[in-house]
Protein backbone atom coordinates (compact mmCIF):
# COMPACT_ATOMS: atom_id res chain seq x y z
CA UNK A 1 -34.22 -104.16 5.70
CA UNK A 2 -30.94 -104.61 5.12
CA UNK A 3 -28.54 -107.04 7.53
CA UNK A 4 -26.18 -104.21 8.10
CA UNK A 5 -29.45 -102.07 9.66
CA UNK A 6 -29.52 -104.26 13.00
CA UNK A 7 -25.82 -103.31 13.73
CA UNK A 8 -26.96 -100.64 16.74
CA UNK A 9 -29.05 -102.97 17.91
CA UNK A 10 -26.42 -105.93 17.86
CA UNK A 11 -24.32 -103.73 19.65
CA UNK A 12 -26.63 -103.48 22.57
CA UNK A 13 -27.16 -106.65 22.29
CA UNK A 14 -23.93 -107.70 23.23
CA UNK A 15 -23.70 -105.60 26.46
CA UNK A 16 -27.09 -107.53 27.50
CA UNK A 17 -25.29 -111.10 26.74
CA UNK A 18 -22.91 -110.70 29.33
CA UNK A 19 -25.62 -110.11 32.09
CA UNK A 20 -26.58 -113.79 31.03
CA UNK A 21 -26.95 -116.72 33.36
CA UNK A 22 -23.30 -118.65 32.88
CA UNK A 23 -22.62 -122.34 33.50
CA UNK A 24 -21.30 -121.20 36.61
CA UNK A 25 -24.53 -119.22 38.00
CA UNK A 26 -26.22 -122.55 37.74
CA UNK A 27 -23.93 -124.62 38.91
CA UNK A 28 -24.01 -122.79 42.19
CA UNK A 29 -28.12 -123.05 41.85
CA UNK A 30 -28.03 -126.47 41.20
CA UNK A 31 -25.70 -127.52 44.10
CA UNK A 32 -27.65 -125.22 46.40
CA UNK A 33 -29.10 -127.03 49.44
CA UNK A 34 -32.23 -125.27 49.68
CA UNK A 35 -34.78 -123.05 47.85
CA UNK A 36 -33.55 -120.23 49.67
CA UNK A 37 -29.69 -120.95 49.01
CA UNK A 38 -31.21 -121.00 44.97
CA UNK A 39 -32.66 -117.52 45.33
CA UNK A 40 -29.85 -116.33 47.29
CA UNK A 41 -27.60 -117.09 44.30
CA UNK A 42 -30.24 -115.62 41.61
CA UNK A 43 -30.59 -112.49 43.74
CA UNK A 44 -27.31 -111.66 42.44
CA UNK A 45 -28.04 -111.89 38.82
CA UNK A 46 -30.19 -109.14 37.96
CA UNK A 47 -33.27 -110.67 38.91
CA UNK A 48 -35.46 -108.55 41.17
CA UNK A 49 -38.03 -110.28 43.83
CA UNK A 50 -38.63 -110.07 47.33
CA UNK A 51 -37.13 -113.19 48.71
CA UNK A 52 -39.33 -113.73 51.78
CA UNK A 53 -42.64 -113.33 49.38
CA UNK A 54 -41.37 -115.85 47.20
CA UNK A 55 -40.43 -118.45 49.74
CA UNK A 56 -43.90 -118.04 51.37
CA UNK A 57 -46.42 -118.06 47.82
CA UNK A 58 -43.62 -119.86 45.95
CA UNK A 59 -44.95 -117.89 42.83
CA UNK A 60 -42.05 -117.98 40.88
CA UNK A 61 -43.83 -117.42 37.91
CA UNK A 62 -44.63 -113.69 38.51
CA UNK A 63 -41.55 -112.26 38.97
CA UNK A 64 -39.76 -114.35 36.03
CA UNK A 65 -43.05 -113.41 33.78
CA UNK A 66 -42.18 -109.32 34.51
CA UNK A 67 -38.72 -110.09 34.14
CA UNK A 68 -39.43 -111.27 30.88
CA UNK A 69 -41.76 -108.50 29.39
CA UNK A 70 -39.41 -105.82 30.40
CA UNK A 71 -36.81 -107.69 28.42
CA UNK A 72 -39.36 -107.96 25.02
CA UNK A 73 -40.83 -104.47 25.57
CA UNK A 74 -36.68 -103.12 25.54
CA UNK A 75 -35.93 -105.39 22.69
CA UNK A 76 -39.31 -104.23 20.72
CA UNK A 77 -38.13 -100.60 21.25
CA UNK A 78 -34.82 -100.58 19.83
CA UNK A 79 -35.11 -103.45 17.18
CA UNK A 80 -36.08 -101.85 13.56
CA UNK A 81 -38.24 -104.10 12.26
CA UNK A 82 -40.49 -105.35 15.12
CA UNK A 83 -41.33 -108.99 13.23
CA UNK A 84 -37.89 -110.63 14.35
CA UNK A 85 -38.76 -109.70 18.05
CA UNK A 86 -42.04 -111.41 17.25
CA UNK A 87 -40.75 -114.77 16.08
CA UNK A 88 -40.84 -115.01 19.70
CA UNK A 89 -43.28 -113.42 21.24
CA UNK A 90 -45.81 -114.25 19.09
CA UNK A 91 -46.43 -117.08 21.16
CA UNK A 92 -47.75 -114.96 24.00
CA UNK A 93 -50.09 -112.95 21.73
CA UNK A 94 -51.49 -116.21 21.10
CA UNK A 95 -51.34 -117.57 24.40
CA UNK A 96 -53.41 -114.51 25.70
CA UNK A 97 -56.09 -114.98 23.02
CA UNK A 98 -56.44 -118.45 24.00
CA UNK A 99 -57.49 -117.34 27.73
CA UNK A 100 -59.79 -114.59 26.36
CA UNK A 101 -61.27 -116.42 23.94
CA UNK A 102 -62.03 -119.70 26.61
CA UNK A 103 -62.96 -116.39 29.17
CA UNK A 104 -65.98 -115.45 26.50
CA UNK A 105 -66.90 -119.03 25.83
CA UNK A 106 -66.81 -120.61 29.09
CA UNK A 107 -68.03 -117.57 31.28
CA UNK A 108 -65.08 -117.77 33.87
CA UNK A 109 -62.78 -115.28 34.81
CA UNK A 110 -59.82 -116.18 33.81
CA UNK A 111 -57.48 -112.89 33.34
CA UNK A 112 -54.84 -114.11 35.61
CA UNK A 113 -53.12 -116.26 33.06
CA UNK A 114 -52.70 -113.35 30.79
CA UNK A 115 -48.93 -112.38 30.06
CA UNK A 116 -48.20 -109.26 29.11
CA UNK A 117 -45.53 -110.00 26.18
CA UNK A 118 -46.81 -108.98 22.64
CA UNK A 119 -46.43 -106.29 19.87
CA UNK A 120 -50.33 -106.07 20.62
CA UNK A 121 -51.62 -104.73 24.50
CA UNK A 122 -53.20 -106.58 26.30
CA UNK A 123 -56.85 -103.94 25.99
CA UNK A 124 -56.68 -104.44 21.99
CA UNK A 125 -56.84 -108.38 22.74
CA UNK A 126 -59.62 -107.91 24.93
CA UNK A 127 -61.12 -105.54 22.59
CA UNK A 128 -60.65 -107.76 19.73
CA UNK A 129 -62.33 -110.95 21.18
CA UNK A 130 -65.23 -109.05 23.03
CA UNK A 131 -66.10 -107.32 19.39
CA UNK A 132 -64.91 -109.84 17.02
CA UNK A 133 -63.96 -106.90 15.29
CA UNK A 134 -59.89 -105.70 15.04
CA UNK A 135 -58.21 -102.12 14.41
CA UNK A 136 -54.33 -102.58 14.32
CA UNK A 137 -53.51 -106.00 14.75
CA UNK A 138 -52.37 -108.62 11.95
CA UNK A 139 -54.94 -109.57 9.65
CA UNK A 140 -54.41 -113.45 10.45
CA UNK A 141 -54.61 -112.82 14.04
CA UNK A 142 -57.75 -111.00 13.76
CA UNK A 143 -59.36 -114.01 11.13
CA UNK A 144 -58.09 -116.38 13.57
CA UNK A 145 -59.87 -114.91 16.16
CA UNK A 146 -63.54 -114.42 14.18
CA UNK A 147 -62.86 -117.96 12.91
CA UNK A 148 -62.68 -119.13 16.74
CA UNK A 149 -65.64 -117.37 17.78
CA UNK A 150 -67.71 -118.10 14.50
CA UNK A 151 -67.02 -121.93 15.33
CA UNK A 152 -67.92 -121.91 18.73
CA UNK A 153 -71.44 -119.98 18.21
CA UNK A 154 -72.13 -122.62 15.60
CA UNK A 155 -70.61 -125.81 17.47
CA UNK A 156 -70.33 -124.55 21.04
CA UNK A 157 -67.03 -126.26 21.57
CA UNK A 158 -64.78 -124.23 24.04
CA UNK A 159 -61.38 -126.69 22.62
CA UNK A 160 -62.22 -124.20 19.30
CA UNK A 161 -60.04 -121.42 21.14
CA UNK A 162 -57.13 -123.33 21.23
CA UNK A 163 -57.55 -125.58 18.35
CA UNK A 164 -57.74 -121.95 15.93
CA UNK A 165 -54.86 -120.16 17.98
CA UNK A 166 -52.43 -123.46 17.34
CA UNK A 167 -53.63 -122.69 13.74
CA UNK A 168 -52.94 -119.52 13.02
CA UNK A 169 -50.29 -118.62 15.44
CA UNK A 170 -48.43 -121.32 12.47
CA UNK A 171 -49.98 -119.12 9.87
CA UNK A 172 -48.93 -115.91 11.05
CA UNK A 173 -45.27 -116.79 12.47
CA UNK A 174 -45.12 -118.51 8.44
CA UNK A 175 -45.95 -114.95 7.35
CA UNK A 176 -43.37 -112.71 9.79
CA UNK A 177 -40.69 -115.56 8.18
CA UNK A 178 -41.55 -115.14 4.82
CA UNK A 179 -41.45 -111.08 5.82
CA UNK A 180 -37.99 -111.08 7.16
CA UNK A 181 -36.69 -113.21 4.51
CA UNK A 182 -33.85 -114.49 5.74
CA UNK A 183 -32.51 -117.75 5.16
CA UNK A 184 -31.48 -119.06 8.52
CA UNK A 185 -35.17 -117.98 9.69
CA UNK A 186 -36.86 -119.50 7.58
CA UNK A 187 -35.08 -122.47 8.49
CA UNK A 188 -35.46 -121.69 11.55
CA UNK A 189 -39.59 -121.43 11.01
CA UNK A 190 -39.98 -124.26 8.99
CA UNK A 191 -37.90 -126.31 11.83
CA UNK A 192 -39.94 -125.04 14.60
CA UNK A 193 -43.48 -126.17 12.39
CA UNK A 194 -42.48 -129.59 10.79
CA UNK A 195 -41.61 -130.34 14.43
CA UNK A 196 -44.91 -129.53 15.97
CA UNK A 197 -46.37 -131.45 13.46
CA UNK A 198 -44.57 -134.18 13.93
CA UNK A 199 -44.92 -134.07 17.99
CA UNK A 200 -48.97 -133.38 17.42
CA UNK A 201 -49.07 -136.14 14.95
CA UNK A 202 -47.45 -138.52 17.57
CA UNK A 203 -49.41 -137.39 20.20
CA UNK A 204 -52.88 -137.41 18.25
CA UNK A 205 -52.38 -141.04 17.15
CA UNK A 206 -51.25 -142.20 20.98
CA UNK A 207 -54.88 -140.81 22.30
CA UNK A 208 -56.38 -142.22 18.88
CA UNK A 209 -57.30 -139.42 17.59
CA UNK A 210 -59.42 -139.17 13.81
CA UNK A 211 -58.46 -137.90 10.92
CA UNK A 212 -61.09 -135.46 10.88
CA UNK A 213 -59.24 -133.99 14.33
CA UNK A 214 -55.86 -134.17 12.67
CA UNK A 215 -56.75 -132.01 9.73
CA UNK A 216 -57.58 -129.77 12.26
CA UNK A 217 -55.14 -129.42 14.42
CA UNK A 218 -52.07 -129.49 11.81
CA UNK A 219 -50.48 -126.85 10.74
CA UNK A 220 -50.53 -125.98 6.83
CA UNK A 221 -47.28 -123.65 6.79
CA UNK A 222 -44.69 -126.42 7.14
CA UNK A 223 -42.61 -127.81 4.58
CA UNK A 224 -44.53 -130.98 4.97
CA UNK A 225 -47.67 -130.69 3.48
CA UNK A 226 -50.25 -132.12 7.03
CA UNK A 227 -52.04 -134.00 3.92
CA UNK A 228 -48.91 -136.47 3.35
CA UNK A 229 -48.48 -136.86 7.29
CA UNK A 230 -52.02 -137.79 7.72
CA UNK A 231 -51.69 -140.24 4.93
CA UNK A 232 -48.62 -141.64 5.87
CA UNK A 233 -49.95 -142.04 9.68
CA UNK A 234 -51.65 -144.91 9.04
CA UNK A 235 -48.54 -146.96 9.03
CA UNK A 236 -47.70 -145.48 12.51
CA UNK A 237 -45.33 -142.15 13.54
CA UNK A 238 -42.00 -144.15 13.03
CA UNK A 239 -43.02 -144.38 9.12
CA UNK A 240 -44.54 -141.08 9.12
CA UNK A 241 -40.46 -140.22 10.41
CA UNK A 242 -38.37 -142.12 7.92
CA UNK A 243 -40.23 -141.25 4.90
CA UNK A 244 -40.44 -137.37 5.41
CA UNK A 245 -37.79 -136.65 8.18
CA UNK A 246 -35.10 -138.83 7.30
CA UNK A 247 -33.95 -136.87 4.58
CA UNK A 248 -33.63 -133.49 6.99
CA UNK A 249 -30.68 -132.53 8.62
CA UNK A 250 -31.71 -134.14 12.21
CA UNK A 251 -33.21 -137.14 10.64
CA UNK A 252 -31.02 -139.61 12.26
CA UNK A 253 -31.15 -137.58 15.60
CA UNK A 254 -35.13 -138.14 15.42
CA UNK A 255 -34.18 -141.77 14.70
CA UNK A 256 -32.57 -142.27 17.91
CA UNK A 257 -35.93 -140.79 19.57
CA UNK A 258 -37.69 -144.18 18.31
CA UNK A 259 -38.09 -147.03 20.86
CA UNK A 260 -36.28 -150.38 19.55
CA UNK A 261 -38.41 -152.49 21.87
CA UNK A 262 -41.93 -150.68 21.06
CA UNK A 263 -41.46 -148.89 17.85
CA UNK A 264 -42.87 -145.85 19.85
CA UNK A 265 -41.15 -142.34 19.95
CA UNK A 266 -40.44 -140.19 23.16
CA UNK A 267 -42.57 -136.71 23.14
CA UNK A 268 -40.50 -135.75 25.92
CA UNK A 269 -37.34 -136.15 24.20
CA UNK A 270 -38.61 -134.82 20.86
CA UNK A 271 -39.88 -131.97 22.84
CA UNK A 272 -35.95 -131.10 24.00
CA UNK A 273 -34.84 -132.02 20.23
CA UNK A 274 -37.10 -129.17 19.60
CA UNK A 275 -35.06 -126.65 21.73
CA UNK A 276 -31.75 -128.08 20.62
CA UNK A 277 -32.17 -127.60 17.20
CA UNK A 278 -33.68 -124.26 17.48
CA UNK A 279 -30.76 -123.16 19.71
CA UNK A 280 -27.93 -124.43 17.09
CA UNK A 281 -29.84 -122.71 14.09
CA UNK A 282 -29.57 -119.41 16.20
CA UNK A 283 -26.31 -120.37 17.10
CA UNK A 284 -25.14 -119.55 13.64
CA UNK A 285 -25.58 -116.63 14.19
CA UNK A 286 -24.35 -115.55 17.02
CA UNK A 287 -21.33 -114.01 16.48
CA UNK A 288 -22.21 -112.03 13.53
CA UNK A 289 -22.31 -108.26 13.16
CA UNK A 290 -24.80 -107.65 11.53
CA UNK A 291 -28.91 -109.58 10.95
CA UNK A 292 -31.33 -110.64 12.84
CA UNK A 293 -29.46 -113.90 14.09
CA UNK A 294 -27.78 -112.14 17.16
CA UNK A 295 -31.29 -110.59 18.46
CA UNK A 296 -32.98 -114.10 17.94
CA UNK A 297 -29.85 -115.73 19.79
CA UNK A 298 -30.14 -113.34 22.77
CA UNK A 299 -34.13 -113.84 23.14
CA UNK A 300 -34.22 -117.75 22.67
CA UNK A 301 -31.42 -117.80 25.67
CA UNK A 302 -33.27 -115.60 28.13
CA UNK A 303 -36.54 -117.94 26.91
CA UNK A 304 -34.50 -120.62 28.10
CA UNK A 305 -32.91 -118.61 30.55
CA UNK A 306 -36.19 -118.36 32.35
CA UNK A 307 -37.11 -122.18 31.91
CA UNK A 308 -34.47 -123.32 33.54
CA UNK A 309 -34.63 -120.86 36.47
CA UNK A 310 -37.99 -122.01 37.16
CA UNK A 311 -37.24 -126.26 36.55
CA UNK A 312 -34.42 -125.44 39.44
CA UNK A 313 -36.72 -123.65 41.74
CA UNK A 314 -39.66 -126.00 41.12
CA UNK A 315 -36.96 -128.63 41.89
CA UNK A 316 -35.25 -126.92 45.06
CA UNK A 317 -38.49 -126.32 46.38
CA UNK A 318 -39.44 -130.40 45.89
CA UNK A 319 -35.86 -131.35 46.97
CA UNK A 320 -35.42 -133.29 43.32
CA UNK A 321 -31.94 -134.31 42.94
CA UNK A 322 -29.40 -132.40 41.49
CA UNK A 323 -28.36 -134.63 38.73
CA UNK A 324 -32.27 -135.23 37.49
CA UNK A 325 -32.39 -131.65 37.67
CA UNK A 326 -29.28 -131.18 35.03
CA UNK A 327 -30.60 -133.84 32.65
CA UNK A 328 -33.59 -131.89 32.17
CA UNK A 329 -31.78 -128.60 31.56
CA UNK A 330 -32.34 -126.50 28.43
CA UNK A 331 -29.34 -125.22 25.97
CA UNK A 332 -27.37 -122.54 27.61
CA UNK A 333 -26.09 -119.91 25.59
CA UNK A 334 -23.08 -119.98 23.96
CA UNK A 335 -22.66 -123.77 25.64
């Protein structure tokens, strides 16, 4: 695929940006009094829900979820080559197998948490982890899935579902990237894993965690290999940062994420880095005619689009103040 084959789509694509939350939009959310004066404002930004529903269940969740899937299941139908619309919704494919595959091993009922964002439906997920056995669907996903199950009949351990999804949902996005083959996404990709790593690692050695169970849960398709991490972890995360981040672009931003009084780094903040840095690599792109940049600009600001609707209605609803509110704000596009 050439870059000059997404120029219909980028021309859509720009007609879509302007129905974007601005600076503005929230501002007026943010000052708003009330939980009702917050919907009042969204009501007039393409956002269908019926206000009085909301106020009573306070399910924001449901009508920002459909929102959402109408958005990937457009962008899926017009974009050429479906893998860049994955890059981001591979998550949910994952996300869904997760709940199925804890549904078959724990017995519960648990079909509400399912989102219906993915190239694959929702029935061929449920077909896949009732039978063990795929039709369509990516050959990692499918391994990942018979890996899952095969380790839970043997160990009986229901944490297998996620511990395999984390996996191979790393595995596959590594494979869409090297698919694509475009530099920025592979940035992009390798970015998005050496950062997981690094926030697992961190959060693994904080609950004291083995080896053994950081082996496990690492991800292999990084630019780090997991094996130096885990040997370097020994000497804590802030070593594990300066002698295999330091050298990367954001090294000295991670830097400032380390503690001078307790040597410790801030998951929360790394967790934002995370979103920052993804949002500037997109950014390159974002005023480019043609490749994939513009689509993956436009879907990473209505993901973050969506977060920060629901951190202000969350907030209105629990009358947090406005300016905690805006510190916790994600990137908004084009900002």
């Amino acid at each position: 695929m050439q870059e000059i084959d997404y120029k219909g789509v980028n021309t859509v694509l720009r007609t879509y940006e302007l129905n974007l939350l601005t600076e503005a939009d929230y501002d007026r959310m943010l000052k708003a009094s009330s939980l009702k004066d917050a919907l009042d404002v969204l009501k007039g930004t393409g956002y269908e829900f019926d206000e009085k529903e909301i106020q009573e269940s306070k399910n924001f969740e449901a009508f920002l979820m459909k929102h959402l899937a109408e958005v990937y299941k457009e962008l899926f139908s017009i974009t050429p080559v479906s893998e860049v619309v994955e890059l981001f919704a591979l998550r949910y494919t994952y996300h869904n197998l997760k709940v199925l595959l804890k549904q078959r091993f724990s017995g519960e009922q648990l079909e509400q948490l399912l989102i219906p964002i993915g190239k694959d439906s929702l029935g061929s997920l449920k077909k896949l982890v009732e039978t063990g056995d795929g039709n369509d669907e990516h050959p990692i996903l499918i391994e990942g899935v018979q890996e899952a199950i095969r380790d839970f009949d043997e160990d009986h351990r229901i944490e297998a579902a996620t511990v395999f999804m984390d996996t191979y949902y790393f595995k596959h996005l590594r494979s869409i990237s090297d698919k694509i083959n475009h530099p920025s996404v592979t940035k992009m990709v390798d970015g998005m894993i050496d950062l997981y790593n690094l926030s697992t690692l961190i959060r693994s050695l904080k609950q004291n965690k083995p080896r053994g169970f950081l082996y496990t849960v690492l991800s292999s398709s990084g630019s780090v290999a997991k094996r130096d991490l885990i040997e370097e972890s020994v000497n804590g995360p802030s070593a594990v940062m300066r002698k295999y981040y330091s050298s990367k672009t954001y090294g000295t931003r991670l830097a400032n994420l380390v503690s001078e009084t307790t040597n410790e780094v801030d998951t929360q903040k790394l967790d934002k880095l995370v979103d920052e840095l993804t949002n500037e690599l997109v950014a390159e792109g974002l005023y480019r005619p043609f490749g994939p940049l513009p689509l993956l600009g436009y879907l990473f600001a209505k993901e973050k689009e969506i977060t920060n609707i629901r951190l202000i209605l969350v907030g209105k609803d629990n009358q947090i103040e406005e300016e905690i509110l805006r510190e916790r704000m994600r990137p908004v596009y084009g900002s």
